[in-house]
PDB file of N, CA and C in Angstrom:
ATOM      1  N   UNK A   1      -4.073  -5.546   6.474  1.00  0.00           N
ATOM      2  CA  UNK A   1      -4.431  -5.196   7.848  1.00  0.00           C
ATOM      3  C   UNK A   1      -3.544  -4.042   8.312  1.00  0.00           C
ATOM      4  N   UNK A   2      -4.033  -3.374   8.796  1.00  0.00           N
ATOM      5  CA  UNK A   2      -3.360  -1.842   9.244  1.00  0.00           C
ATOM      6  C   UNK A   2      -2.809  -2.208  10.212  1.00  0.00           C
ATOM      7  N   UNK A   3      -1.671  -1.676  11.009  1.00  0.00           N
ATOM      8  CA  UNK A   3      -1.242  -1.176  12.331  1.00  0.00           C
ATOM      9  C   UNK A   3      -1.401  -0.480  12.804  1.00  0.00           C
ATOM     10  N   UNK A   4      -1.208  -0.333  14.062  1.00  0.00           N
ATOM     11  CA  UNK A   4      -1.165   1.075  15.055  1.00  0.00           C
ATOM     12  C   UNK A   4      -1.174   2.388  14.192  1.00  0.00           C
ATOM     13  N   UNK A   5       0.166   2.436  13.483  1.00  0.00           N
ATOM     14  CA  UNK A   5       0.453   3.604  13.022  1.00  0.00           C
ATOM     15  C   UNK A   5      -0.450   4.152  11.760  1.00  0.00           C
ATOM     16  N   UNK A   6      -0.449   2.729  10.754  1.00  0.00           N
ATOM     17  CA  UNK A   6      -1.335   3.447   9.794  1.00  0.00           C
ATOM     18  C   UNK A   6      -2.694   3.691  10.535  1.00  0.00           C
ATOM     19  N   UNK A   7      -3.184   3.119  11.583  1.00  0.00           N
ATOM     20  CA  UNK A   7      -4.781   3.462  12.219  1.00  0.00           C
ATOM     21  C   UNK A   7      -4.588   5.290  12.387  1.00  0.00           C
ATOM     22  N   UNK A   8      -3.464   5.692  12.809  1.00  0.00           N
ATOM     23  CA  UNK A   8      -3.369   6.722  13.395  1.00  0.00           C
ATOM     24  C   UNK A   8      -3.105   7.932  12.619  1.00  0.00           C
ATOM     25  N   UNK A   9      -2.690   7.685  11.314  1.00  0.00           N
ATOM     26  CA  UNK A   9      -2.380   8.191   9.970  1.00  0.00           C
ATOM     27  C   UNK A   9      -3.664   8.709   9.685  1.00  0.00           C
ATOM     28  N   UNK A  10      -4.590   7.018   9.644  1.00  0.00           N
ATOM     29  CA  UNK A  10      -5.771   7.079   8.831  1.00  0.00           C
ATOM     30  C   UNK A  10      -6.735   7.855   9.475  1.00  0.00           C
ATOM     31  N   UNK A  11      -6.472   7.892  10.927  1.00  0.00           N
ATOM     32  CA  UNK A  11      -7.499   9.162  11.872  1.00  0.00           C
ATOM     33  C   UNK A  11      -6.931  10.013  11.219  1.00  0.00           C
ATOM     34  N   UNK A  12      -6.044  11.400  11.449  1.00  0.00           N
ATOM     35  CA  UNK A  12      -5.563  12.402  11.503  1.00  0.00           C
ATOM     36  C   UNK A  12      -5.528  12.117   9.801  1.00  0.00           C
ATOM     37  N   UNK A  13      -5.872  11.323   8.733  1.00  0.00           N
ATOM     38  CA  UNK A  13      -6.597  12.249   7.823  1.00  0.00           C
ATOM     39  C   UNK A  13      -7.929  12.289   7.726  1.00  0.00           C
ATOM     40  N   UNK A  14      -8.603  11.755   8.539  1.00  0.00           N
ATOM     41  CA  UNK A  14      -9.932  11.335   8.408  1.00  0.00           C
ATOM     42  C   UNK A  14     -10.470  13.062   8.330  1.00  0.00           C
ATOM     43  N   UNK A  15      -9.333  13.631   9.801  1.00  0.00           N
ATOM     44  CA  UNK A  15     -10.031  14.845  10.235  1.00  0.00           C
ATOM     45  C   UNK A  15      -9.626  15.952   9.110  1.00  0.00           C
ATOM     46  N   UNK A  16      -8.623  15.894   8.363  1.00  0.00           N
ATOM     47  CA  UNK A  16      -8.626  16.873   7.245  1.00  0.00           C
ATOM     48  C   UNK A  16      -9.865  16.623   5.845  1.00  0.00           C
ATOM     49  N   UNK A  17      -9.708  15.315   5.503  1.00  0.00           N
ATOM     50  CA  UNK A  17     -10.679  14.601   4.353  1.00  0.00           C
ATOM     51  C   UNK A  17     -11.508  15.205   4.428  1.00  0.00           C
ATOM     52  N   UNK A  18     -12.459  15.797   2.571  1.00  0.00           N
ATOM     53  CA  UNK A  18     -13.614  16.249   2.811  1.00  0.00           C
ATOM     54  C   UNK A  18     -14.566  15.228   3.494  1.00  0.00           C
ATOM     55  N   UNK A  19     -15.596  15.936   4.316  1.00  0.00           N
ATOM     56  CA  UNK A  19     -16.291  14.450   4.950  1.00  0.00           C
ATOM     57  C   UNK A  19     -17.607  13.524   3.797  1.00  0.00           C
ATOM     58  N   UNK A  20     -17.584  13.034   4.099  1.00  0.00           N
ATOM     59  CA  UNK A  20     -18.881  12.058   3.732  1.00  0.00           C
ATOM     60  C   UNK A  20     -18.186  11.138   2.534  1.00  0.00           C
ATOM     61  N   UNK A  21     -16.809  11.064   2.669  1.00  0.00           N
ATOM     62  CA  UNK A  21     -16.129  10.150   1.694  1.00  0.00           C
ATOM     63  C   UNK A  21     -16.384   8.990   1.872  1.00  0.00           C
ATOM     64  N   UNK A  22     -15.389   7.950   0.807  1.00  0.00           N
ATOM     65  CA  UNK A  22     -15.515   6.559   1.175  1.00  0.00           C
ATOM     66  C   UNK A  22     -14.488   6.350   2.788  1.00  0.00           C
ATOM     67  N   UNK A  23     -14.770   5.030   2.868  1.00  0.00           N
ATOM     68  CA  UNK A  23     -13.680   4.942   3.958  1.00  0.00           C
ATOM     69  C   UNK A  23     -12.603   4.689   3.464  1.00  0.00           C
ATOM     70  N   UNK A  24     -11.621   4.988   4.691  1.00  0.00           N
ATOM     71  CA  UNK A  24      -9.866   5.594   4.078  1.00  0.00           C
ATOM     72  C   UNK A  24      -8.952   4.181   4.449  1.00  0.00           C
ATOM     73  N   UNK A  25      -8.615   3.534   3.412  1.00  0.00           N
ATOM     74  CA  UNK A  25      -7.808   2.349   3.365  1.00  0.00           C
ATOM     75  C   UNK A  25      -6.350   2.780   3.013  1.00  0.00           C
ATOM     76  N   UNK A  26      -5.560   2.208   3.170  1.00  0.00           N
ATOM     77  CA  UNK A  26      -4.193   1.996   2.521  1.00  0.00           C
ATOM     78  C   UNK A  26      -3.955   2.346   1.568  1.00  0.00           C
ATOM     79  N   UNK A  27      -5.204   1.835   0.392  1.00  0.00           N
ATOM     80  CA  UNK A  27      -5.026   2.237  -0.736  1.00  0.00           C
ATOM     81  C   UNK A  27      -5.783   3.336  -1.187  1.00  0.00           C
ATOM     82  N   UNK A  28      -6.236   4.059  -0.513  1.00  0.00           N
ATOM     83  CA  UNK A  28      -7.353   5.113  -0.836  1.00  0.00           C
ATOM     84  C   UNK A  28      -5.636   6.392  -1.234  1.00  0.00           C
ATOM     85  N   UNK A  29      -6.512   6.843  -2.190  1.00  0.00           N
ATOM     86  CA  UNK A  29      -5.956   7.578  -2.848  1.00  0.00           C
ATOM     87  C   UNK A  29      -5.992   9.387  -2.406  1.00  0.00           C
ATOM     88  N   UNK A  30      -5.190   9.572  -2.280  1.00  0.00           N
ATOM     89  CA  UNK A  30      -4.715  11.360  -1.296  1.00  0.00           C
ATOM     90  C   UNK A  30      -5.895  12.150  -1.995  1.00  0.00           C
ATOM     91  N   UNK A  31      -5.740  12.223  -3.236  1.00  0.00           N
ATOM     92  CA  UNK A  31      -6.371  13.144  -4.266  1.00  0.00           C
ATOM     93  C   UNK A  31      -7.600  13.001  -4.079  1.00  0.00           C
ATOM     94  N   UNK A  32      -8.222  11.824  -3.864  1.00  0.00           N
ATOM     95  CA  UNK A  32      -9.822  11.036  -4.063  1.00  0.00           C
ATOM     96  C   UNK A  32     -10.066  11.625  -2.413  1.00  0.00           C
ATOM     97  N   UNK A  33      -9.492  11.908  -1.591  1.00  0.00           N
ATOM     98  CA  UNK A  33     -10.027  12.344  -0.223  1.00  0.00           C
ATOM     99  C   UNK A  33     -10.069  14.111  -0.574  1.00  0.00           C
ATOM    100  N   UNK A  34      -9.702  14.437  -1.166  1.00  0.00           N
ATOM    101  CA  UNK A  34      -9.754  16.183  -1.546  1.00  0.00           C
ATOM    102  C   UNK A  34      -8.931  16.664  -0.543  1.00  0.00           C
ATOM    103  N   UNK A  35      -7.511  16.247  -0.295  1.00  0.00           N
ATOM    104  CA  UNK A  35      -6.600  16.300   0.581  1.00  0.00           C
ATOM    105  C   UNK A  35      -5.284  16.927  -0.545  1.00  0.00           C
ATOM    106  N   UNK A  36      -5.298  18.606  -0.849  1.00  0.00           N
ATOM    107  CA  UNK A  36      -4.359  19.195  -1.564  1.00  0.00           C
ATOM    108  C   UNK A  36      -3.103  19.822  -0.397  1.00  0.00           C
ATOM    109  N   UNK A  37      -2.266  20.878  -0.598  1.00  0.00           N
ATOM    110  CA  UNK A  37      -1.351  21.251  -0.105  1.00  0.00           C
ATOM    111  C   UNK A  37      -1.484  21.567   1.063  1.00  0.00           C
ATOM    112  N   UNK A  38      -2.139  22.530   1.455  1.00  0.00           N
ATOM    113  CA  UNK A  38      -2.527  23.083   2.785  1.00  0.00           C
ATOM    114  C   UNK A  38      -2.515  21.827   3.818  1.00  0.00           C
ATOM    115  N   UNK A  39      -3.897  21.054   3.390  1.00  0.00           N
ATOM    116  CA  UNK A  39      -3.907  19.883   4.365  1.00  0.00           C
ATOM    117  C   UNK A  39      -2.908  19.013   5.117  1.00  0.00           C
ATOM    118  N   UNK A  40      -2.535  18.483   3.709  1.00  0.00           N
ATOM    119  CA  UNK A  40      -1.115  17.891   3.774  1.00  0.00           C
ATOM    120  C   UNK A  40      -0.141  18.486   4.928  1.00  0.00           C
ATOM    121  N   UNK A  41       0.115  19.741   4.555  1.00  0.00           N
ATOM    122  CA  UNK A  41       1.063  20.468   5.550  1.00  0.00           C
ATOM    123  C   UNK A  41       0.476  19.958   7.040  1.00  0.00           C
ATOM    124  N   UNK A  42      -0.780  20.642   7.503  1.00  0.00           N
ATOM    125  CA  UNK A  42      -1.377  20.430   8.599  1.00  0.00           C
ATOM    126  C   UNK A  42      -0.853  18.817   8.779  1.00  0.00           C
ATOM    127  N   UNK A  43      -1.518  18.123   8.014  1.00  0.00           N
ATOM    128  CA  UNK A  43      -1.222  16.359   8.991  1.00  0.00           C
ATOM    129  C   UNK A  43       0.193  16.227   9.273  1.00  0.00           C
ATOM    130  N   UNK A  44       0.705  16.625   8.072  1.00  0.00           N
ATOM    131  CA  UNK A  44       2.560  16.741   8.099  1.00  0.00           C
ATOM    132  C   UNK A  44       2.736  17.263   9.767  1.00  0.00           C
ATOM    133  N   UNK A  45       2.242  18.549   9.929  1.00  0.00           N
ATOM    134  CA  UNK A  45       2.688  19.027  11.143  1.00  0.00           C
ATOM    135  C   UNK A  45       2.083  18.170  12.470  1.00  0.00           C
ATOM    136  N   UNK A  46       0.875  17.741  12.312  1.00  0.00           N
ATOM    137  CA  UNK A  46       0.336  16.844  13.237  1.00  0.00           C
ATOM    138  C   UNK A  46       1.098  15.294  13.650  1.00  0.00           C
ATOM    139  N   UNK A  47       1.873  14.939  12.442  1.00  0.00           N
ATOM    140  CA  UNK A  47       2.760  13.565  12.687  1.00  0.00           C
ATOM    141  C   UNK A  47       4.188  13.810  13.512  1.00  0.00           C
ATOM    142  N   UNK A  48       4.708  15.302  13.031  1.00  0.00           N
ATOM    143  CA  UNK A  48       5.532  15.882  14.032  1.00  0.00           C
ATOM    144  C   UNK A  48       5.620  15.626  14.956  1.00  0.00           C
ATOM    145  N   UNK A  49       4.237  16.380  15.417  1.00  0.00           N
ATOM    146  CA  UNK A  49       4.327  16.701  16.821  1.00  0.00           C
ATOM    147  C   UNK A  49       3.789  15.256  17.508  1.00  0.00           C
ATOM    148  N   UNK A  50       3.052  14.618  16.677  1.00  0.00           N
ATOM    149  CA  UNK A  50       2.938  13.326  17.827  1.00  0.00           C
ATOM    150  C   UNK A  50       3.840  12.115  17.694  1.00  0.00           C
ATOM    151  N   UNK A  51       4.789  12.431  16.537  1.00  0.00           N
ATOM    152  CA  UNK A  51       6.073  10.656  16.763  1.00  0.00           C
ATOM    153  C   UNK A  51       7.177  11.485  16.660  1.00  0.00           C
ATOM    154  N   UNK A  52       7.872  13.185  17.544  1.00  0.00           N
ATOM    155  CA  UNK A  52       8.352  13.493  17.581  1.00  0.00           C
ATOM    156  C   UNK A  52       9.827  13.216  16.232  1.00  0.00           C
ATOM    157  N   UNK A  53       9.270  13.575  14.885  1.00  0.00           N
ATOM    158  CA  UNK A  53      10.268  13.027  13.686  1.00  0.00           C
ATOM    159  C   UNK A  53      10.223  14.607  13.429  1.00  0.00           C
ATOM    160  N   UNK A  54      11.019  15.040  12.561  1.00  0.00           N
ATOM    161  CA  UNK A  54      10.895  16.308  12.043  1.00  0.00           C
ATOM    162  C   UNK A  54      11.559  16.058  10.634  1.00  0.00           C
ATOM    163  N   UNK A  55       9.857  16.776   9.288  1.00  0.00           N
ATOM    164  CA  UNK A  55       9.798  16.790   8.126  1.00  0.00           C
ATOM    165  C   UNK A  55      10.203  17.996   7.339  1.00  0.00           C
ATOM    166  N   UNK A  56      11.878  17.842   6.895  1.00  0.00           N
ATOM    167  CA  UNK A  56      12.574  18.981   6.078  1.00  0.00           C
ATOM    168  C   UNK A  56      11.767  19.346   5.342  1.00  0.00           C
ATOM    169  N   UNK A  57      11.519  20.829   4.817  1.00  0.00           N
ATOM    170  CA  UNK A  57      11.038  20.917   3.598  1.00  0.00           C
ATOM    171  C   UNK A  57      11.184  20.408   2.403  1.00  0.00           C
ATOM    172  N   UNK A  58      12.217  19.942   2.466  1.00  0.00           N
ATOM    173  CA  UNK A  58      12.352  19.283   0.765  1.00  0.00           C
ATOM    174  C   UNK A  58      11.551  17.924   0.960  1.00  0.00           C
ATOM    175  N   UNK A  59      11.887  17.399   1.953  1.00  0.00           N
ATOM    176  CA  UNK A  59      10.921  16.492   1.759  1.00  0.00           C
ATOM    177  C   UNK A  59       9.125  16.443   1.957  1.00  0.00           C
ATOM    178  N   UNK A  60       8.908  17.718   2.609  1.00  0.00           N
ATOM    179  CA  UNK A  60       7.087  17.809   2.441  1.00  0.00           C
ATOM    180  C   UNK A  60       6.988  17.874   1.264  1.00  0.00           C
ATOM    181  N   UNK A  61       8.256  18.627   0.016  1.00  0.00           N
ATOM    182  CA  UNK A  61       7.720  18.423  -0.870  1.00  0.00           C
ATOM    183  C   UNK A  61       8.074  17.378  -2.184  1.00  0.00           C
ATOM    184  N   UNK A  62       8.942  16.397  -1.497  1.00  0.00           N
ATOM    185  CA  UNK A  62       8.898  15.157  -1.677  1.00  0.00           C
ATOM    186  C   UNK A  62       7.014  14.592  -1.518  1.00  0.00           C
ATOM    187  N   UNK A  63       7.141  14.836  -0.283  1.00  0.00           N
ATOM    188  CA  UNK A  63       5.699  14.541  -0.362  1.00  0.00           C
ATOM    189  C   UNK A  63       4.389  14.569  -0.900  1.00  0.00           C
ATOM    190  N   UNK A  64       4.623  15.767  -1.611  1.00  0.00           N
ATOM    191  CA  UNK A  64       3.924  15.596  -3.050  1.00  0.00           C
ATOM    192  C   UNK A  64       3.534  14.893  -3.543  1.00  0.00           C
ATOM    193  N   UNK A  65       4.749  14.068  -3.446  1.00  0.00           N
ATOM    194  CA  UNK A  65       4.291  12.897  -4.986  1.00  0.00           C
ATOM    195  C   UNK A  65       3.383  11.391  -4.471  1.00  0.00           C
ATOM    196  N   UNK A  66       3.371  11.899  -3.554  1.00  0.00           N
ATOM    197  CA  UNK A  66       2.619  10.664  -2.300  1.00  0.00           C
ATOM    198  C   UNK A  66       1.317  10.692  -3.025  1.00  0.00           C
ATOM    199  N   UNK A  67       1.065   9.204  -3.078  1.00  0.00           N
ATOM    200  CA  UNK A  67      -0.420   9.188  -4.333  1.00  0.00           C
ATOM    201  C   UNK A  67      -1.505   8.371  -3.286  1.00  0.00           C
ATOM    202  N   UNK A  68      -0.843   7.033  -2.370  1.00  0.00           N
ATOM    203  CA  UNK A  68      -1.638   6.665  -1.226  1.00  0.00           C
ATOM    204  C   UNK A  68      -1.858   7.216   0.046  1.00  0.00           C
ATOM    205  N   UNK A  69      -2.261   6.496   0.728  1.00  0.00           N
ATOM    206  CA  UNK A  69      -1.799   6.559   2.259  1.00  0.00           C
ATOM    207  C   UNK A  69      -1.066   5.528   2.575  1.00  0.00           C
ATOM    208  N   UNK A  70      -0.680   4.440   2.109  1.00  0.00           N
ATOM    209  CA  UNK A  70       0.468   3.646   2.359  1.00  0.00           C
ATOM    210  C   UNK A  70       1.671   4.241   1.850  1.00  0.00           C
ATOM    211  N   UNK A  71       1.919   4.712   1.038  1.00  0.00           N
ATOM    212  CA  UNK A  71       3.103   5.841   0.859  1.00  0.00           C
ATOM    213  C   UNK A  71       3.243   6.654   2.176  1.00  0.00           C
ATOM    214  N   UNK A  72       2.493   7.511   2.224  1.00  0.00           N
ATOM    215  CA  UNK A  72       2.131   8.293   3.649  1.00  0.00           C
ATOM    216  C   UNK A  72       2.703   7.317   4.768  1.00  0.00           C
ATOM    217  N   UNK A  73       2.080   6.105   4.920  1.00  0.00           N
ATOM    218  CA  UNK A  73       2.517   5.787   6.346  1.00  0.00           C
ATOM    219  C   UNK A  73       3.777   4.836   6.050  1.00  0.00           C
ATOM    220  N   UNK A  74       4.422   4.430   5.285  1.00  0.00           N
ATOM    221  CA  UNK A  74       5.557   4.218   4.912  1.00  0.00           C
ATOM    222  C   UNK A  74       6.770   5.276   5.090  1.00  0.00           C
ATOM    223  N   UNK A  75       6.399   6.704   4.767  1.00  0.00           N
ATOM    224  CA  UNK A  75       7.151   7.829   4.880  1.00  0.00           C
ATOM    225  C   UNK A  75       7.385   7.698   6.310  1.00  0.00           C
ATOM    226  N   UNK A  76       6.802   7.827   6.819  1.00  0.00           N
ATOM    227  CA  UNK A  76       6.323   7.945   8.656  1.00  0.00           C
ATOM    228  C   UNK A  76       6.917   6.966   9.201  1.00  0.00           C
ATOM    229  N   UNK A  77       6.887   6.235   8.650  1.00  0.00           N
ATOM    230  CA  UNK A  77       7.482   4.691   9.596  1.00  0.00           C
ATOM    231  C   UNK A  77       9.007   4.852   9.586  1.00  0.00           C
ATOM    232  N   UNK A  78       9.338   5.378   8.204  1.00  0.00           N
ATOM    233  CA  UNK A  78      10.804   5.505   8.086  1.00  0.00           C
ATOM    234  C   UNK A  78      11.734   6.264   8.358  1.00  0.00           C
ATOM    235  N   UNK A  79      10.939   7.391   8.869  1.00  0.00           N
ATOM    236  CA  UNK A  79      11.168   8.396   9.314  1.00  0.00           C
ATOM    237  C   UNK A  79      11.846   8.419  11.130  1.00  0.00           C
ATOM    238  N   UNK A  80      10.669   7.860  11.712  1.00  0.00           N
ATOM    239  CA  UNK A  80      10.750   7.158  12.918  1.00  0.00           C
ATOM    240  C   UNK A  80      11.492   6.496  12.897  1.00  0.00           C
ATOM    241  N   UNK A  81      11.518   5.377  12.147  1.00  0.00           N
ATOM    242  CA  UNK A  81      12.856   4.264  12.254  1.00  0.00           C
ATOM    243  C   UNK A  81      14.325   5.278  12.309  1.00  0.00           C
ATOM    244  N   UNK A  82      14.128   5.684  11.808  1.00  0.00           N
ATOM    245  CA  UNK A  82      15.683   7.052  11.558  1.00  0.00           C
ATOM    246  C   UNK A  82      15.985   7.474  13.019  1.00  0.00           C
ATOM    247  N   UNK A  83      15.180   8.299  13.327  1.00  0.00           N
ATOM    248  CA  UNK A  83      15.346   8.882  14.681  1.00  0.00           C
ATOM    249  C   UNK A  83      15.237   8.480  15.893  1.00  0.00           C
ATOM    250  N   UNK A  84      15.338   6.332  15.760  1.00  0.00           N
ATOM    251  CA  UNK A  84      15.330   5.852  16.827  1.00  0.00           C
ATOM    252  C   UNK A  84      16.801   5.742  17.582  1.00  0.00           C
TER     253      UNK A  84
END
């Protein structure tokens, strides 16, 4: 069952994802949404600006290696937790 946050993850990739995919679970896979670098950056910058965290470069490209979206919203959560 998702939370708040992954719901909000899972929007803001919905809107990068090529469309007419499957639907985007936890376990749906980054690659399987046709979600490469560029994108990434964009949502990266979109989580910024809305849970006020800020993502070093080394770690966007940490982010790379992010294969779910539970990775993804794990990153995010911990991130936040940091800067509380």
């Amino acid at each position: 069952m998702a939370d708040q946050l992954a719901t909000d993850i899972i929007d803001k990739i919905k809107a990068h994802a090529e469309p007419g995919g499957e639907e985007i679970t936890l376990d749906t896979e980054l690659t399987s949404l046709g979600i490469h670098s560029l994108e990434l950056t964009e949502i990266i910058f979109d989580l910024e600006e809305e849970y006020g965290i800020e993502i070093e470069m080394n770690t966007a490209e940490a982010w790379s290696s992010l294969k779910n979206v539970r990775d993804m919203v794990e990153a995010v959560r911990a991130l936040i937790a940091k800067s509380a």
